[in-house]
N, C-alpha and C. Protein backbone atom coordinates (compact mmCIF):
# COMPACT_ATOMS: atom_id res chain seq x y z
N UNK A 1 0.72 -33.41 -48.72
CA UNK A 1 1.98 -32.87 -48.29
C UNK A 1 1.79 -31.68 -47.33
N UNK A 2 0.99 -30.67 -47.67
CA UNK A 2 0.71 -29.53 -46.42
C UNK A 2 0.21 -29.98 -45.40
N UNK A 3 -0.60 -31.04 -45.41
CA UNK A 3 -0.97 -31.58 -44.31
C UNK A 3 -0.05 -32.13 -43.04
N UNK A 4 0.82 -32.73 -43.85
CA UNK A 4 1.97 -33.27 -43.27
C UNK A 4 2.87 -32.00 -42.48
N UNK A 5 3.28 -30.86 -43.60
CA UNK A 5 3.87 -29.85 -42.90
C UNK A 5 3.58 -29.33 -42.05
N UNK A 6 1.81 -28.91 -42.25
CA UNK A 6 1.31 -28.45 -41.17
C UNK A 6 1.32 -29.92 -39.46
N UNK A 7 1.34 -30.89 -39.38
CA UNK A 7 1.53 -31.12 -38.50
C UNK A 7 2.65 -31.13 -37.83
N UNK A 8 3.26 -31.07 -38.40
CA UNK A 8 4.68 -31.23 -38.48
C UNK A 8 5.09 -29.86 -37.54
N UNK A 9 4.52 -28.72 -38.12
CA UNK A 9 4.51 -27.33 -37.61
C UNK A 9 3.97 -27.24 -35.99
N UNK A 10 2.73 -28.13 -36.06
CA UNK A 10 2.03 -28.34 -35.06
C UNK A 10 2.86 -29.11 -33.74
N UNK A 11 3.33 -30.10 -33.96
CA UNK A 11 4.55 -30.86 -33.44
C UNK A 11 5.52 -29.82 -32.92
N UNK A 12 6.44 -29.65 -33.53
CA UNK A 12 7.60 -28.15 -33.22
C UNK A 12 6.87 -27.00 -32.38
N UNK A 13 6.18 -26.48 -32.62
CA UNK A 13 5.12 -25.55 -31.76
C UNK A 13 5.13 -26.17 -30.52
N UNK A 14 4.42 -27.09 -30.05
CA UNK A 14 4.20 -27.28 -28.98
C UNK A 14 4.68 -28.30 -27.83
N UNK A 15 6.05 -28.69 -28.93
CA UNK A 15 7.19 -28.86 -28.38
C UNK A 15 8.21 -27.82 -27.46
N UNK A 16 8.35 -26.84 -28.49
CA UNK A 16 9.07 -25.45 -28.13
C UNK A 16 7.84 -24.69 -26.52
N UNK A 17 7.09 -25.02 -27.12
CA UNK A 17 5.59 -24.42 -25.59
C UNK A 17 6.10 -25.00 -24.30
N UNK A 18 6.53 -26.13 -24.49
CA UNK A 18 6.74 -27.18 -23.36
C UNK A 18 8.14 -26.91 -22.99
N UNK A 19 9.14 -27.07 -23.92
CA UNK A 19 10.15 -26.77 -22.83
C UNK A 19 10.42 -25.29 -22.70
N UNK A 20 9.65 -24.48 -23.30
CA UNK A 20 9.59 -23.03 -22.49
C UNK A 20 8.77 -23.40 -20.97
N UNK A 21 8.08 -23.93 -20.97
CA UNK A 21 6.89 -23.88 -19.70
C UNK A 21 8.08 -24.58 -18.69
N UNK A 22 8.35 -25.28 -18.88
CA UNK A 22 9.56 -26.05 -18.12
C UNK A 22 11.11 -25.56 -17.73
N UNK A 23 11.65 -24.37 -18.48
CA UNK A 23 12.68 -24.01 -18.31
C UNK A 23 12.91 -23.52 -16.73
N UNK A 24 11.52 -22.35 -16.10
CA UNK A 24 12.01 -21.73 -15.42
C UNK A 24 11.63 -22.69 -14.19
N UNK A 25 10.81 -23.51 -14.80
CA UNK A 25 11.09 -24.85 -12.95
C UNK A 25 12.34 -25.57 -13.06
N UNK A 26 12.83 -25.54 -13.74
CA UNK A 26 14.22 -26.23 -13.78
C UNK A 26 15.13 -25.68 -13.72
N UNK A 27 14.97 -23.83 -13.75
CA UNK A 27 16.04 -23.04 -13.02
C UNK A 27 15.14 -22.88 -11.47
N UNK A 28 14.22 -22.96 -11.01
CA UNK A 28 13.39 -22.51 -9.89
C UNK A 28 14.75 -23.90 -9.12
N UNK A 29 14.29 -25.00 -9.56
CA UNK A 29 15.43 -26.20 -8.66
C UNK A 29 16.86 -25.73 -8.53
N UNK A 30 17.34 -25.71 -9.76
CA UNK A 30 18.64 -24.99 -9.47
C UNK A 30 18.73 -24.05 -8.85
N UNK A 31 18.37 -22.89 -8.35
CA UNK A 31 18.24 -21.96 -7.74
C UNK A 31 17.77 -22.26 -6.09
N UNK A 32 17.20 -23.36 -6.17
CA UNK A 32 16.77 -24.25 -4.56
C UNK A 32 18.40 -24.65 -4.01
N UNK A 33 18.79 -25.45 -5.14
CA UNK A 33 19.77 -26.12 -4.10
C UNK A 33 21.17 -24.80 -4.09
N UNK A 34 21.37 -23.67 -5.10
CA UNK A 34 22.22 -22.93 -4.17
C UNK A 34 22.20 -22.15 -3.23
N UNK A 35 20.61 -22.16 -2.63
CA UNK A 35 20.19 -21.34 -1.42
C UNK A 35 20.68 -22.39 -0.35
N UNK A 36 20.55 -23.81 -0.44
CA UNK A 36 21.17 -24.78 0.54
C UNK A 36 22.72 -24.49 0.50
N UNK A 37 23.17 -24.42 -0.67
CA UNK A 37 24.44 -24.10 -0.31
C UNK A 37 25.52 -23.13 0.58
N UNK A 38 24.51 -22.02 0.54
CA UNK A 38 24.62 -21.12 1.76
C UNK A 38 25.22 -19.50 0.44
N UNK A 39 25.30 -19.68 -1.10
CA UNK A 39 25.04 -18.48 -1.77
C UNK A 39 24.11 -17.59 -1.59
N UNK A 40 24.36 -16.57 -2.29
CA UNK A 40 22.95 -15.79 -2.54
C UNK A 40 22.20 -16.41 -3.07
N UNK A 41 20.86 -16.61 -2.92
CA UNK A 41 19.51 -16.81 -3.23
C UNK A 41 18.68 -16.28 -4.26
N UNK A 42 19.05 -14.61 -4.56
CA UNK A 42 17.91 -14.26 -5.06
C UNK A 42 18.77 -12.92 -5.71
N UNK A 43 18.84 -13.46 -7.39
CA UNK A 43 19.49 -12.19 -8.04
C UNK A 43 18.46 -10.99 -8.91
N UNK A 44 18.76 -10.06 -9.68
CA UNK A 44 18.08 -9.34 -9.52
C UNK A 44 18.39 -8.69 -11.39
N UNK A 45 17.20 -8.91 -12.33
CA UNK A 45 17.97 -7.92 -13.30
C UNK A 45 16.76 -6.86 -13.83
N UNK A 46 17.40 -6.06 -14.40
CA UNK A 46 16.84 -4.66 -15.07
C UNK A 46 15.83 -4.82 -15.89
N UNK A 47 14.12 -4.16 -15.89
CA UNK A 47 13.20 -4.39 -16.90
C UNK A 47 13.25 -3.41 -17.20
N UNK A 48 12.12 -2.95 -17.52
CA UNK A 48 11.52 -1.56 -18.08
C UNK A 48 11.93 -0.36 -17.11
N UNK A 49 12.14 0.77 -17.42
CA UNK A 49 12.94 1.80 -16.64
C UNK A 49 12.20 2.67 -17.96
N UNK A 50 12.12 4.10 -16.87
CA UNK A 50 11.81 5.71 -17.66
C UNK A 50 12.47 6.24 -16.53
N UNK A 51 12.27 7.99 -17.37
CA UNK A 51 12.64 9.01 -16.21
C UNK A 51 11.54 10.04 -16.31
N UNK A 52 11.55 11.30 -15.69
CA UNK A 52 10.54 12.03 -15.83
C UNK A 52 11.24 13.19 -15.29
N UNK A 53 10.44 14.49 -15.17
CA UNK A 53 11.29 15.45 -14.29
C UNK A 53 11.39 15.60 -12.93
N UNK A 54 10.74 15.07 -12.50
CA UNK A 54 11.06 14.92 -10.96
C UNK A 54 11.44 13.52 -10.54
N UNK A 55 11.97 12.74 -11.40
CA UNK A 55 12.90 11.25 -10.59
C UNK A 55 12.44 10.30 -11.94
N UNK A 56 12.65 9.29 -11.70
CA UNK A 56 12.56 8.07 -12.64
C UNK A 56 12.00 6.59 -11.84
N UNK A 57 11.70 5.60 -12.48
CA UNK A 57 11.45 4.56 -12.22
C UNK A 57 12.18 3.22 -13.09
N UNK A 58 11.98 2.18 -12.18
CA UNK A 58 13.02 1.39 -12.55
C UNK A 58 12.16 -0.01 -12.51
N UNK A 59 11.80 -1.20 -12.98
CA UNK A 59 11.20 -2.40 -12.61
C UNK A 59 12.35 -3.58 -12.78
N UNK A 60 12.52 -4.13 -11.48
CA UNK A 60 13.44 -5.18 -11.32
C UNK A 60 12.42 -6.77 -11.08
N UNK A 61 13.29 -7.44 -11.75
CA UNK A 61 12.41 -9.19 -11.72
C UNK A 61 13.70 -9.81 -10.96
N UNK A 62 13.14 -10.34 -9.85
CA UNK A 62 14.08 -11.60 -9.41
C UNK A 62 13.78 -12.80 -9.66
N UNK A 63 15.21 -13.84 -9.66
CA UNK A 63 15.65 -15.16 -9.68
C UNK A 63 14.89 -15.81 -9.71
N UNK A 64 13.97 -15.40 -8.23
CA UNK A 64 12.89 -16.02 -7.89
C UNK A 64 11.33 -15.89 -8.25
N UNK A 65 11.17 -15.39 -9.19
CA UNK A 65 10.09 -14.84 -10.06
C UNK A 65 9.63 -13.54 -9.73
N UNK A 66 9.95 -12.61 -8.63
CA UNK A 66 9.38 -11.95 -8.20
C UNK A 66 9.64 -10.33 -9.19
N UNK A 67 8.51 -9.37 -9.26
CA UNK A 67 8.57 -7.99 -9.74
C UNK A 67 8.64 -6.94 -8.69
N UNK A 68 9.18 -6.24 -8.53
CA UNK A 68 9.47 -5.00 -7.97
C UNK A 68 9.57 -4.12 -8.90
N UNK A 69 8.62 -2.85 -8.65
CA UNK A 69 8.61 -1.20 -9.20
C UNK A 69 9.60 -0.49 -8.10
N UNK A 70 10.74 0.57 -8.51
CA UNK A 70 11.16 0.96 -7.99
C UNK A 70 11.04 2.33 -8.62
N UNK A 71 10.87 3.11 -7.75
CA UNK A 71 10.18 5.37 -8.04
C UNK A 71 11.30 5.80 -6.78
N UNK A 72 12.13 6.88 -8.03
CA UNK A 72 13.09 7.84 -6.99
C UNK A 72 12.62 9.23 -7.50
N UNK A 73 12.21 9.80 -6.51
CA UNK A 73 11.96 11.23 -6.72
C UNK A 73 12.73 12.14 -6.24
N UNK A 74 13.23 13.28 -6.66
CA UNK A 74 14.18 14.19 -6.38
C UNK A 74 12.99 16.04 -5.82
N UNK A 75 13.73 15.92 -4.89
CA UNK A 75 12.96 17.42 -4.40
C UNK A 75 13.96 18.91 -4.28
N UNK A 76 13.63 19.46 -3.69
CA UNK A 76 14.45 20.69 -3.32
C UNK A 76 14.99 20.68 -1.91
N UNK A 77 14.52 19.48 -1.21
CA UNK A 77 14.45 19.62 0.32
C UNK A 77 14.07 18.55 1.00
N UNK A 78 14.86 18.24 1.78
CA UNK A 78 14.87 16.90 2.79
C UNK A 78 13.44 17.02 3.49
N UNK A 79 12.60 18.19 3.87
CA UNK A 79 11.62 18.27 4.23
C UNK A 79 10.82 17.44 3.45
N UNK A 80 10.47 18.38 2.16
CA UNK A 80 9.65 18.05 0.82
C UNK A 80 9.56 16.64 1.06
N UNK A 81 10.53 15.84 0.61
CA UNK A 81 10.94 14.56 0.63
C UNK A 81 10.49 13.62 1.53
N UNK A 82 11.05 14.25 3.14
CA UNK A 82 10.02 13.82 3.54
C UNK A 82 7.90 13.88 3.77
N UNK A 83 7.59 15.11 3.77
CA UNK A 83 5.97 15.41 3.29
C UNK A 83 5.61 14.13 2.18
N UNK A 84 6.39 13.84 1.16
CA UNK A 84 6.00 12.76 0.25
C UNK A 84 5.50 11.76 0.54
N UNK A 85 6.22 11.27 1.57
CA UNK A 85 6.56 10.18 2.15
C UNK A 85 5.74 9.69 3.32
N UNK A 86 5.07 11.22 4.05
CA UNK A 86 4.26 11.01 4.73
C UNK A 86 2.53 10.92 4.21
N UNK A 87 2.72 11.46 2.78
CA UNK A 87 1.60 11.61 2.10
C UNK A 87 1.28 10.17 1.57
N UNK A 88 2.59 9.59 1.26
CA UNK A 88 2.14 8.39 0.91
C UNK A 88 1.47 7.41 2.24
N UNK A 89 2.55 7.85 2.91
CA UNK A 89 1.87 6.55 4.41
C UNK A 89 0.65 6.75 4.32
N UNK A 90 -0.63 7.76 3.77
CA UNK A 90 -2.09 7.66 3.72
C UNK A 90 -2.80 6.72 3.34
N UNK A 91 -2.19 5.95 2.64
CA UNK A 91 -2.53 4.89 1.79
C UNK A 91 -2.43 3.76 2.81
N UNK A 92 -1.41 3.24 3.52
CA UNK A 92 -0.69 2.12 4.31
C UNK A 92 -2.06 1.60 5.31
N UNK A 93 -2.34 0.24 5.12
CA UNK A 93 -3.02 -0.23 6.30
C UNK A 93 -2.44 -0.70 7.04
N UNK A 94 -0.96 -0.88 7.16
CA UNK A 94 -0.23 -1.22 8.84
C UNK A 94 1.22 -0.65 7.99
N UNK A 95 1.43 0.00 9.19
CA UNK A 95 2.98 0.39 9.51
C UNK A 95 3.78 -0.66 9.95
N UNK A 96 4.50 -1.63 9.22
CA UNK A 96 5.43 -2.97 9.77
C UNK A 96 6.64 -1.81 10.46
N UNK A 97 7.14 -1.61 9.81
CA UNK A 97 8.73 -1.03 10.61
C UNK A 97 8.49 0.34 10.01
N UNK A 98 9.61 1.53 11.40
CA UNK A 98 9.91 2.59 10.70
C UNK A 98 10.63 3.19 11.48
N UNK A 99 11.71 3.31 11.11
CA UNK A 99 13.18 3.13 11.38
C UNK A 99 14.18 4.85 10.64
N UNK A 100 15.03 5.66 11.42
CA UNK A 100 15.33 6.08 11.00
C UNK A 100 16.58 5.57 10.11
N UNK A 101 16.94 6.75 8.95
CA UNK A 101 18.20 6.43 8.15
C UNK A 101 19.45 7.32 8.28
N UNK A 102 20.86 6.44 8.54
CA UNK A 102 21.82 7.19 8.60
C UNK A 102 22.60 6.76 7.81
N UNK A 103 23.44 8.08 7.28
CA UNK A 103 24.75 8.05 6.50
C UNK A 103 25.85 7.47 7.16
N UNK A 104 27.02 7.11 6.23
CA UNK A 104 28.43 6.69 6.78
C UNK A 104 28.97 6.95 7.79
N UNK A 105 28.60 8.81 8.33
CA UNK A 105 29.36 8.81 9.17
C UNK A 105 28.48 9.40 10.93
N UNK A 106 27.00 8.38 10.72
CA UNK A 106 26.17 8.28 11.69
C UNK A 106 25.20 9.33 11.33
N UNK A 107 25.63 10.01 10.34
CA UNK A 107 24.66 11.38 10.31
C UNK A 107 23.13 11.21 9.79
N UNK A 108 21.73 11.27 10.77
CA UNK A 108 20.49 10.77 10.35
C UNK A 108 20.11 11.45 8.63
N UNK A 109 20.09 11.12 7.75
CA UNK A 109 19.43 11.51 6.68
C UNK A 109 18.75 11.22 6.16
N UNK A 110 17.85 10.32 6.39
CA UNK A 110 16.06 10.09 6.49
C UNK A 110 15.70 9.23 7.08
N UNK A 111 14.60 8.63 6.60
CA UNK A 111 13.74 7.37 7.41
C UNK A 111 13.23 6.57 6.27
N UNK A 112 13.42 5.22 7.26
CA UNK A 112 12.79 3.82 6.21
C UNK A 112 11.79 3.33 6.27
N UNK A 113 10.47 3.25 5.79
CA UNK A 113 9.77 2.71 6.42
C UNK A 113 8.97 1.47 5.25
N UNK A 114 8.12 0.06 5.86
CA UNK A 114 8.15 -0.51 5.36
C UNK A 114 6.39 -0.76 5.78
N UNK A 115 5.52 -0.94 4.72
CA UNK A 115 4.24 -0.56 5.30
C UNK A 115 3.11 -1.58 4.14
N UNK A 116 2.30 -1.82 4.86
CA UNK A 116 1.13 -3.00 3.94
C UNK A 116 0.13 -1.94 2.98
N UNK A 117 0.24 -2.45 1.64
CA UNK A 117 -0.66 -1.00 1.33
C UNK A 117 -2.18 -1.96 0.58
N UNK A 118 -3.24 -1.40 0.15
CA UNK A 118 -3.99 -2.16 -0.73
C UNK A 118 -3.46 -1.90 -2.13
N UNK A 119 -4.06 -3.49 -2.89
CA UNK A 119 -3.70 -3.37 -4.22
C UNK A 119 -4.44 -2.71 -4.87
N UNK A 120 -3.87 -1.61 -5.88
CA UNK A 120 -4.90 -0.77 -6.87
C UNK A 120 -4.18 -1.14 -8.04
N UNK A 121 -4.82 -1.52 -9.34
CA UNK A 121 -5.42 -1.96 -10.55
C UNK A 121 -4.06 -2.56 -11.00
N UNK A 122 -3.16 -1.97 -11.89
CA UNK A 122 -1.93 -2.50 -12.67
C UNK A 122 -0.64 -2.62 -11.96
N UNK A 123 -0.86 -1.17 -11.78
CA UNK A 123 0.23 -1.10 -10.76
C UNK A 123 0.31 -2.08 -9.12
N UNK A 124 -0.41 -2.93 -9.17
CA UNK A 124 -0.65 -3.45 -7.94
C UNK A 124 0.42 -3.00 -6.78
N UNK A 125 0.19 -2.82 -5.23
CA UNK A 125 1.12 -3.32 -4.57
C UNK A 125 0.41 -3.89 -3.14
N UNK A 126 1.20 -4.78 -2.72
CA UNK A 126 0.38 -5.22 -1.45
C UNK A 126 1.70 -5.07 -0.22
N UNK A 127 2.88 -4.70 -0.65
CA UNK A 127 3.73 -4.09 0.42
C UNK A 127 4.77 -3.01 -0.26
N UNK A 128 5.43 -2.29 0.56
CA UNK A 128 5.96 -1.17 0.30
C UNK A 128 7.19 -0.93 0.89
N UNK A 129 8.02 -0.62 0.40
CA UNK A 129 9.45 0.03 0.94
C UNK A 129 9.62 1.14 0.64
N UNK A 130 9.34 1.87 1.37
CA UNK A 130 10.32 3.62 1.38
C UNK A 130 11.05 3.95 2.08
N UNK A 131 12.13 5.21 1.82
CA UNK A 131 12.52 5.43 2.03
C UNK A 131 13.18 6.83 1.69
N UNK A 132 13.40 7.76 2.57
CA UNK A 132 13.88 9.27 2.28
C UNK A 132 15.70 8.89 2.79
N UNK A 133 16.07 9.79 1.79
CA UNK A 133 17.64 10.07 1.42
C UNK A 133 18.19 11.68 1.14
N UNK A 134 17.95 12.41 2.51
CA UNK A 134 17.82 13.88 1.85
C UNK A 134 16.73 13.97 1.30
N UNK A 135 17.36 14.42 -0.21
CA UNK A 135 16.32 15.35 -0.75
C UNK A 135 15.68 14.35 -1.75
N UNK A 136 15.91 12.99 -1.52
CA UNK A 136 15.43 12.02 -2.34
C UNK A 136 14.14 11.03 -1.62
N UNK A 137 13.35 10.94 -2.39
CA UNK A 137 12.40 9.85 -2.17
C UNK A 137 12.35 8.99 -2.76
N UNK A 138 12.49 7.53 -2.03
CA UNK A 138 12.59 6.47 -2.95
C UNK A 138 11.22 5.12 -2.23
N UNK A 139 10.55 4.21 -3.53
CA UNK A 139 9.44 3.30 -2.82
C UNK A 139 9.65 2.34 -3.80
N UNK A 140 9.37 1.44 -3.11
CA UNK A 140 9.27 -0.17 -4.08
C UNK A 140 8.50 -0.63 -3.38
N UNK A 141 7.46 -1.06 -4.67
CA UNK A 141 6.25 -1.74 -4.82
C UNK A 141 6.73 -3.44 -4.69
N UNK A 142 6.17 -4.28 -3.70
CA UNK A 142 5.89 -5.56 -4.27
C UNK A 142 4.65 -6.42 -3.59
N UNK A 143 4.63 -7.10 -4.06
CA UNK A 143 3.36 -8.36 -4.19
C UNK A 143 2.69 -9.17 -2.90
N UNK A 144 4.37 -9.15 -1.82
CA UNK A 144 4.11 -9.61 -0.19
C UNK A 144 4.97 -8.76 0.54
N UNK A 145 4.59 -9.05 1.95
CA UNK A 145 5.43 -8.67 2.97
C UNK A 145 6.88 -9.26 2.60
N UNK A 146 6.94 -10.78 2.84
CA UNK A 146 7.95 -10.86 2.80
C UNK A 146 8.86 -10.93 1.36
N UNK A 147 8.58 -10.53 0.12
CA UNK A 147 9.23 -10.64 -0.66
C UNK A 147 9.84 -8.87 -0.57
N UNK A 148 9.32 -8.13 -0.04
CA UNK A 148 9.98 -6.69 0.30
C UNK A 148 10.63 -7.02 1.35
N UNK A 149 10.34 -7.47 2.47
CA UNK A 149 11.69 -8.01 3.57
C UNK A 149 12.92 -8.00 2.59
N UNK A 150 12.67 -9.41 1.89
CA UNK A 150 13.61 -9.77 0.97
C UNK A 150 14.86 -8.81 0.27
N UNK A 151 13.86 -8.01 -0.02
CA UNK A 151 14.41 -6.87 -1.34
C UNK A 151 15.07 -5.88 -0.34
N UNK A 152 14.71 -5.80 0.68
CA UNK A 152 15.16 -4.70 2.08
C UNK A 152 16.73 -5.20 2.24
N UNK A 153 16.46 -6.64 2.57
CA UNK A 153 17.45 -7.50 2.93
C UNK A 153 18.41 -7.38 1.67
N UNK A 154 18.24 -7.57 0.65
CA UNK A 154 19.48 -7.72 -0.54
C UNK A 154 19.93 -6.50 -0.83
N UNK A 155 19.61 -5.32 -0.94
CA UNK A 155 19.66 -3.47 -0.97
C UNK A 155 20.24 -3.22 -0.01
N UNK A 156 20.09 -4.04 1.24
CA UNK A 156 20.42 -2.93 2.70
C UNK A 156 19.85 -1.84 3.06
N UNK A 157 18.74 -2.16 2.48
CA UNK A 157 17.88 -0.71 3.08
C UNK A 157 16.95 -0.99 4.29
């Protein structure tokens, strides 16, 4: 009789394995044909998030399997903010775009820039979005060029 249960167990197990392994190609299709449809493509929800004293971080997963780290740092000064920002470009092996940023009513209040970086250990990133907002610094980490296009493109940044 345990024998039986136990296969039995064995059965259900790797039943449940399979149509987990299968769920997200069968939303990956669904998600194909409403990009033909001419919807949005690529939605976006909330992972792991902290804060700290100088800004917080946020990790978003899209539709489309993709991870993005998102880091907003808060300064005293649009300068500061920017220095960050230039400290980070140290890292960048190509500058793709870099573009200033303006408010609503044309007024420049920082710069965007979007840059190839190397991957280091957990935190991986192999492209980058920043961007200064005043006295804010903000960067998102992801995996390609174009899946940060992407994320540029759905943000408006």
């Amino acid at each position: 009789m345990k024998v039986v249960l136990r296969m039995m167990a064995m059965v259900l197990t790797l039943s449940a394995s399979f149509v987990a392994t299968q769920l997200p190609f069968r939303l990956r299709i669904s998600e194909a044909l409403v990009q033909k449809s001419g919807k949005p493509s690529r939605t976006y929800s909330r992972g792991l998030a902290g804060s700290s004293t100088e800004g917080s971080f946020i990790r978003l997963n899209s539709s489309d399997g993709m991870s993005f780290t998102k880091w907003t740092l808060n300064f005293d000064s649009s300068a500061r903010a920017q220095r960050e920002m230039e400290q980070r470009l140290k890292d960048a092996v190509k500058i793709i775009s870099r573009e200033p940023l303006f408010d609503e009513s044309g007024e420049r209040v920082g710069e965007t820039v979007v840059a190839l970086v190397p991957p280091n250990g957990a935190d991986y990133a192999a492209a980058r979005l920043m961007w200064t907002n005043r006295e804010e610094f903000c960067q998102v980490d992801g995996t390609t060029l174009n899946n940060i296009l992407e994320y540029r493109k759905d943000f408006n940044h």
